[in-house]
C-alpha atoms as a PDB file:
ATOM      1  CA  UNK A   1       0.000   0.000   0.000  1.00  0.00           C
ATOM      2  CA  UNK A   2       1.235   3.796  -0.616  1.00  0.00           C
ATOM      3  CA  UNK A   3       0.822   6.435   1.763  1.00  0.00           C
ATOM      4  CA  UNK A   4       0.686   9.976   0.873  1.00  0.00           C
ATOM      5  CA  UNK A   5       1.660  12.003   3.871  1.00  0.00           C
ATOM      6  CA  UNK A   6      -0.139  15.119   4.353  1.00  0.00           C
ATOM      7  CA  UNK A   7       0.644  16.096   7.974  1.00  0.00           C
ATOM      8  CA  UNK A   8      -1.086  19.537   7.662  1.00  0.00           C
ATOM      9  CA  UNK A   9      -4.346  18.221   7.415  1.00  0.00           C
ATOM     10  CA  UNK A  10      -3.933  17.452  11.501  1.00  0.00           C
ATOM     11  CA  UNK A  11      -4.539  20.854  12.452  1.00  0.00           C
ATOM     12  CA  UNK A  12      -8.268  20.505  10.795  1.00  0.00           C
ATOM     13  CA  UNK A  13      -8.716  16.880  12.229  1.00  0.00           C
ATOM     14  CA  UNK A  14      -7.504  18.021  16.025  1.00  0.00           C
ATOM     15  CA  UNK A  15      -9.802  21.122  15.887  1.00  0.00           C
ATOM     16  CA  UNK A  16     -12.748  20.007  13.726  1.00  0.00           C
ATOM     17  CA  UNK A  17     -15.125  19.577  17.089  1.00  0.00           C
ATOM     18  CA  UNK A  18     -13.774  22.164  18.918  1.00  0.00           C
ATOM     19  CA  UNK A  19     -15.789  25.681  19.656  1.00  0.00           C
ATOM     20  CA  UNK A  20     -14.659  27.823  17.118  1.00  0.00           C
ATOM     21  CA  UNK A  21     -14.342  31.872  16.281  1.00  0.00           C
ATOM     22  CA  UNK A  22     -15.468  32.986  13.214  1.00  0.00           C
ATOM     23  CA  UNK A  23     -12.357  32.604  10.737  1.00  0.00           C
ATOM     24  CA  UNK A  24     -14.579  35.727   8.809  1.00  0.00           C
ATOM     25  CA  UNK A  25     -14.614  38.124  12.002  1.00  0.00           C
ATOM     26  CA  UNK A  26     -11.899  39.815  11.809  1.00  0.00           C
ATOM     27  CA  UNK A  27     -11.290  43.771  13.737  1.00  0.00           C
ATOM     28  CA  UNK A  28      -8.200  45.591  12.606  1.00  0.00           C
ATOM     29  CA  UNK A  29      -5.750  42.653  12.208  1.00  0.00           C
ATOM     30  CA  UNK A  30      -1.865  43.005  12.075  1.00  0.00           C
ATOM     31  CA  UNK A  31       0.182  42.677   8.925  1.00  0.00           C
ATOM     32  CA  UNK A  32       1.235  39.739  11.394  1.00  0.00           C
ATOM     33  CA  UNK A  33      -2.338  38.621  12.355  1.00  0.00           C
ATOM     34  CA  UNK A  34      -3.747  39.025   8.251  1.00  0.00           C
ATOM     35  CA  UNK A  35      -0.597  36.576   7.502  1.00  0.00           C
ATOM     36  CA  UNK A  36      -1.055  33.906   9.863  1.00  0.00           C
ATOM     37  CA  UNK A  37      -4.917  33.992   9.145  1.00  0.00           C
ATOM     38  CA  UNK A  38      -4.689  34.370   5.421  1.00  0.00           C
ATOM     39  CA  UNK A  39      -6.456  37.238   5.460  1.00  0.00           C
ATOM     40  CA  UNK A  40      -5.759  39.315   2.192  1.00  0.00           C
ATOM     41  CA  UNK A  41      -8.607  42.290   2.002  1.00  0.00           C
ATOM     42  CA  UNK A  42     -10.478  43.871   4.975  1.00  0.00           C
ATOM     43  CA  UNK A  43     -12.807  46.646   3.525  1.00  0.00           C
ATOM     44  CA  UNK A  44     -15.746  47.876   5.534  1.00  0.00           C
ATOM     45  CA  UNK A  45     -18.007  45.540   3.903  1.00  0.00           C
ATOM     46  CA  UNK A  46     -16.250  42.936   3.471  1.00  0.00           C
ATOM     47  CA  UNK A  47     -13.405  40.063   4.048  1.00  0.00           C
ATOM     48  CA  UNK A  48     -10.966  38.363   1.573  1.00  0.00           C
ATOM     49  CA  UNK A  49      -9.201  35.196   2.487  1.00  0.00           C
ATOM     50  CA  UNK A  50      -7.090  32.536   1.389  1.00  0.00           C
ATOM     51  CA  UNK A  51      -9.441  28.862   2.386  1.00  0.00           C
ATOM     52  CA  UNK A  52      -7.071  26.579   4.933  1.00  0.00           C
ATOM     53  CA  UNK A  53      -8.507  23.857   3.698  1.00  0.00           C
ATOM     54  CA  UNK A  54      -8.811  24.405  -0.196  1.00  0.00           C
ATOM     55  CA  UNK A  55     -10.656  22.558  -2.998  1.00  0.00           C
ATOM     56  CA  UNK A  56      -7.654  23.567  -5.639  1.00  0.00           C
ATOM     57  CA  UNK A  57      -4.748  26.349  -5.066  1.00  0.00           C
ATOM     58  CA  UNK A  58      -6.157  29.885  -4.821  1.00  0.00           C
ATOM     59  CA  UNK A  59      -9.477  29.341  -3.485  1.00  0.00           C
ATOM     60  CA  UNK A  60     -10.680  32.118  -1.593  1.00  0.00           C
ATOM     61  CA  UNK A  61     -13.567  32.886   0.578  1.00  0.00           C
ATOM     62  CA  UNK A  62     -15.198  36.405   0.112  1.00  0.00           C
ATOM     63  CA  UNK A  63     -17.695  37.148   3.383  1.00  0.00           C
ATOM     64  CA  UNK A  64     -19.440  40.314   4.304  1.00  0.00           C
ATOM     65  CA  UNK A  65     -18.114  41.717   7.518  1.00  0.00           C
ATOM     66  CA  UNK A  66     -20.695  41.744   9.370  1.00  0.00           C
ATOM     67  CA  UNK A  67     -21.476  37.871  10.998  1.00  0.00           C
ATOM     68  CA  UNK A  68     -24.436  37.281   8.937  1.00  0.00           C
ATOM     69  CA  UNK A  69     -25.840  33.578   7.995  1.00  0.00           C
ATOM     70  CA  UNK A  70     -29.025  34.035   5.926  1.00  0.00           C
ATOM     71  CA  UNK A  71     -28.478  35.386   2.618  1.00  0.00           C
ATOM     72  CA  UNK A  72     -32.033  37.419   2.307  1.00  0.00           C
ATOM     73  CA  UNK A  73     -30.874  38.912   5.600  1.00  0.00           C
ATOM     74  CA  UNK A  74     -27.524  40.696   3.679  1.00  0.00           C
ATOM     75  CA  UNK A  75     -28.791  44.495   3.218  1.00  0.00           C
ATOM     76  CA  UNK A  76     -28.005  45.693  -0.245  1.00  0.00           C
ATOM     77  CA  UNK A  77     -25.230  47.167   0.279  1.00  0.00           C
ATOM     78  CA  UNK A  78     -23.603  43.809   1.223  1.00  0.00           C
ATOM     79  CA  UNK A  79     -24.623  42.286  -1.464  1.00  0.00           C
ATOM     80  CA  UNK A  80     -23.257  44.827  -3.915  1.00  0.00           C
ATOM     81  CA  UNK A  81     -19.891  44.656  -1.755  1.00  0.00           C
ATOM     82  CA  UNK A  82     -19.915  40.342  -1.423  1.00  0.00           C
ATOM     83  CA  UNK A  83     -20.195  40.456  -5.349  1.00  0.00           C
ATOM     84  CA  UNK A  84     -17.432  43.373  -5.522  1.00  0.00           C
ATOM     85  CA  UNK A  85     -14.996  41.634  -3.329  1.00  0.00           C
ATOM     86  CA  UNK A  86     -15.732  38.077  -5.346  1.00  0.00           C
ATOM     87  CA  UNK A  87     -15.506  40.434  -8.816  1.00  0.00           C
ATOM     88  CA  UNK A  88     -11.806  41.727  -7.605  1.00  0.00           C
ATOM     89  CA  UNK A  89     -10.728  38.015  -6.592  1.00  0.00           C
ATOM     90  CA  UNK A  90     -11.565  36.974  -9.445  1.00  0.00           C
ATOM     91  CA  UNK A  91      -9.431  39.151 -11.848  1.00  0.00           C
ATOM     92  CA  UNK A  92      -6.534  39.069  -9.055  1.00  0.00           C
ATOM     93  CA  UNK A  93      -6.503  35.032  -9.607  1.00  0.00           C
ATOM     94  CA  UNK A  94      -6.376  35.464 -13.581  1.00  0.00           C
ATOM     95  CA  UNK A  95      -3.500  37.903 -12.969  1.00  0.00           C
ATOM     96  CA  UNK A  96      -1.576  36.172 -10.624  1.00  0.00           C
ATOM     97  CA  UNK A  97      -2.110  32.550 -11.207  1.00  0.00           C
ATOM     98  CA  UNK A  98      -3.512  32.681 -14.929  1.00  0.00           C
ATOM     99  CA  UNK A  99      -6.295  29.969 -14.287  1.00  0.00           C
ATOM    100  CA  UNK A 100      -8.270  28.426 -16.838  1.00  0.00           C
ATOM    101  CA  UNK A 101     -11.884  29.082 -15.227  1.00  0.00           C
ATOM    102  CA  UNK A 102     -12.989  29.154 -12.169  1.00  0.00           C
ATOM    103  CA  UNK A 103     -15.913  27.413 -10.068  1.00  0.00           C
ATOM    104  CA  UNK A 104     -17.729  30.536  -7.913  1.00  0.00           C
ATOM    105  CA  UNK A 105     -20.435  29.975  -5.614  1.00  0.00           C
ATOM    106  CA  UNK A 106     -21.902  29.790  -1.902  1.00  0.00           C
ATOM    107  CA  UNK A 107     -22.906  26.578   0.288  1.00  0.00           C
ATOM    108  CA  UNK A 108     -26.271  27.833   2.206  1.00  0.00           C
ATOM    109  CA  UNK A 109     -27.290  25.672   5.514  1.00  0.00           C
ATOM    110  CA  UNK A 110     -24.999  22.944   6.549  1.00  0.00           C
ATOM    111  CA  UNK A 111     -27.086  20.577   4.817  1.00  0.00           C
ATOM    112  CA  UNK A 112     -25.952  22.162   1.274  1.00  0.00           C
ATOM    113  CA  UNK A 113     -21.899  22.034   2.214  1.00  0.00           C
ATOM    114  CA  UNK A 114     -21.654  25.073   4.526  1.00  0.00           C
ATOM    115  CA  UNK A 115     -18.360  24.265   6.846  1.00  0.00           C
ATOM    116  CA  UNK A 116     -19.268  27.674   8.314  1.00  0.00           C
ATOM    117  CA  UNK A 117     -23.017  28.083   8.509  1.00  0.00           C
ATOM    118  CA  UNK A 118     -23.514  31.268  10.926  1.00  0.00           C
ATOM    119  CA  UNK A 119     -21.386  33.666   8.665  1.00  0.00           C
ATOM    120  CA  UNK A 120     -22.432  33.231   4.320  1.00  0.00           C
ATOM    121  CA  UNK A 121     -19.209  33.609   2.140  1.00  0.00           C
ATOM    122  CA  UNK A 122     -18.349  33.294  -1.242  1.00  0.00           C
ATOM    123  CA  UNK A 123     -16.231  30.384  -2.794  1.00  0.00           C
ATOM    124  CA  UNK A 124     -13.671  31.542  -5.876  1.00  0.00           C
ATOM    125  CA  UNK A 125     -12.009  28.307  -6.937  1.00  0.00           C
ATOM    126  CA  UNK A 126      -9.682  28.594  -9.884  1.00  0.00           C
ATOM    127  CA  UNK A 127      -9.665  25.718 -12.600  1.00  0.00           C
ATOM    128  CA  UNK A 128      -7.095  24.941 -15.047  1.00  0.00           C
ATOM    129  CA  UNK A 129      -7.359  22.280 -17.469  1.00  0.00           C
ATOM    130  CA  UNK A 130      -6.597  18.549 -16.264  1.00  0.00           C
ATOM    131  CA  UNK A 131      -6.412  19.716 -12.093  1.00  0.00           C
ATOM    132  CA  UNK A 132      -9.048  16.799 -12.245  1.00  0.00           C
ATOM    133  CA  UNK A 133      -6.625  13.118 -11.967  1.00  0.00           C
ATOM    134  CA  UNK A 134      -6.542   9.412 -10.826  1.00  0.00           C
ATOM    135  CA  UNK A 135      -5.605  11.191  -6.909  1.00  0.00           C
ATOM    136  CA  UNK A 136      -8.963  12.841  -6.119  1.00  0.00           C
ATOM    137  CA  UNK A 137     -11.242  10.281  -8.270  1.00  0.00           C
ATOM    138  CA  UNK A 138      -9.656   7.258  -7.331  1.00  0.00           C
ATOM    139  CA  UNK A 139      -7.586   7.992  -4.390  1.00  0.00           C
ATOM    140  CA  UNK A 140      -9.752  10.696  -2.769  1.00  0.00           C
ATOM    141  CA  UNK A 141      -6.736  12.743  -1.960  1.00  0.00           C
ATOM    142  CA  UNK A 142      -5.711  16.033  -3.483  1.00  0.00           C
ATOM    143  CA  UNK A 143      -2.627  17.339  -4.591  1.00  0.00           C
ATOM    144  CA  UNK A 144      -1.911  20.815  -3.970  1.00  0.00           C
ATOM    145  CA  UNK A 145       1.232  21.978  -5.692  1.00  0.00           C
ATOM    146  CA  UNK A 146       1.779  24.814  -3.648  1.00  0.00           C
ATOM    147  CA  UNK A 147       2.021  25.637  -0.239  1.00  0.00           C
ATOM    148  CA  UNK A 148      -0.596  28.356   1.674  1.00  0.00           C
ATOM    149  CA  UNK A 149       1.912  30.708   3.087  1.00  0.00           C
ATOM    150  CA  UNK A 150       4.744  31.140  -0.517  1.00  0.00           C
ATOM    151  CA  UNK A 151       1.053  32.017  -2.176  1.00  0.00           C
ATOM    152  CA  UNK A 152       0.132  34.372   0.099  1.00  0.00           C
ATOM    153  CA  UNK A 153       2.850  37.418  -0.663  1.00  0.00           C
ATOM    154  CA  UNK A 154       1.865  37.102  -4.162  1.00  0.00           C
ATOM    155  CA  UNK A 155      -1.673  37.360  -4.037  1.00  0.00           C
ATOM    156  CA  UNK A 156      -1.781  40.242  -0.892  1.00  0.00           C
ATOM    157  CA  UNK A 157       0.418  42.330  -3.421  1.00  0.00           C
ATOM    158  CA  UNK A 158      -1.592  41.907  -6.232  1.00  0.00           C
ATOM    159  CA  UNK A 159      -4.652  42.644  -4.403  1.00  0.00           C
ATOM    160  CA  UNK A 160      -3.189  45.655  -2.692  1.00  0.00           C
ATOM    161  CA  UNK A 161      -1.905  46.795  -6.212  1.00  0.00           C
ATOM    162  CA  UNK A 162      -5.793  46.704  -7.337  1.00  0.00           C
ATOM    163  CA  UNK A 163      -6.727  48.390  -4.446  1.00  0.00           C
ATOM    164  CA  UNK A 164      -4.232  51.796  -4.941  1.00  0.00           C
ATOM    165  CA  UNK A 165      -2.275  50.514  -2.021  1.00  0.00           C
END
């Protein structure tokens, strides 16, 4: 038998019943803090991150600021920011990692995929062609080629580039 060690994935097994914060709450974080959490954007409306736990490399998670879990509760102006924030990810991961599509959408209620269910966000997972092999359809593992944290710089600068900063 082959084993594919992935000794990363412990930090989601050891804390997947534990209480939790809100990965999405965020107040003034540190250069520090924004690195450690993945945190690329904080705007007033709204939260860019880079997903821990991703379905392919780059997937973010766009969430309104405010801890919000319906979607018909979002007040407009959310909802124009949520689809801003998901808009500027969007041409940040053509720029940056030139993808071939992408997969965009939201999990509502826990029984439609929502990890988080108290606080709606906004998956942006790029696709290139052939990301799809034998490892996730036969071996139910993924490979990521790329590590979290040497992805990071390149898509805060990029982001802060679009922004004017």
């Amino acid at each position: 038998m082959e084993r594919l060690w992935a000794p990363w994935r412990m930090e989601y097994i050891d804390k997947v019943n534990e209480p939790k914060e809100c990965i999405f709450c965020v107040d003034n974080p540190s250069e520090e803090e924004m690195f450690e959490r993945l945190i690329l954007v904080v705007e007033d409306l709204y939260v860019i991150i880079m997903n821990k736990f991703p379905y392919n490399t780059g997937h973010l998670l766009i969430a309104p600021r405010r801890h919000v879990g319906d979607f018909l509760d979002l007040t407009e102006e959310e909802g124009k920011a949520l689809f801003e924030g998901t808009r500027k990810s969007i041409e940040v991961l053509k720029k940056v990692m030139k993808p071939h599509g992408f997969n965009v959408g939201l999990n509502l209620g826990k029984v439609a995929g929502a990890g988080i269910v108290d606080h709606l966000h906004v998956h942006v997972v790029p696709r290139w062609n052939g990301d799809t092999n034998f490892m996730p359809v036969v071996g139910e593992t993924k490979v990521m080629p790329q590590l979290l944290k040497e992805l990071y710089p390149r898509l805060k600068e990029a982001f802060d580039k679009l922004r004017g900063k």
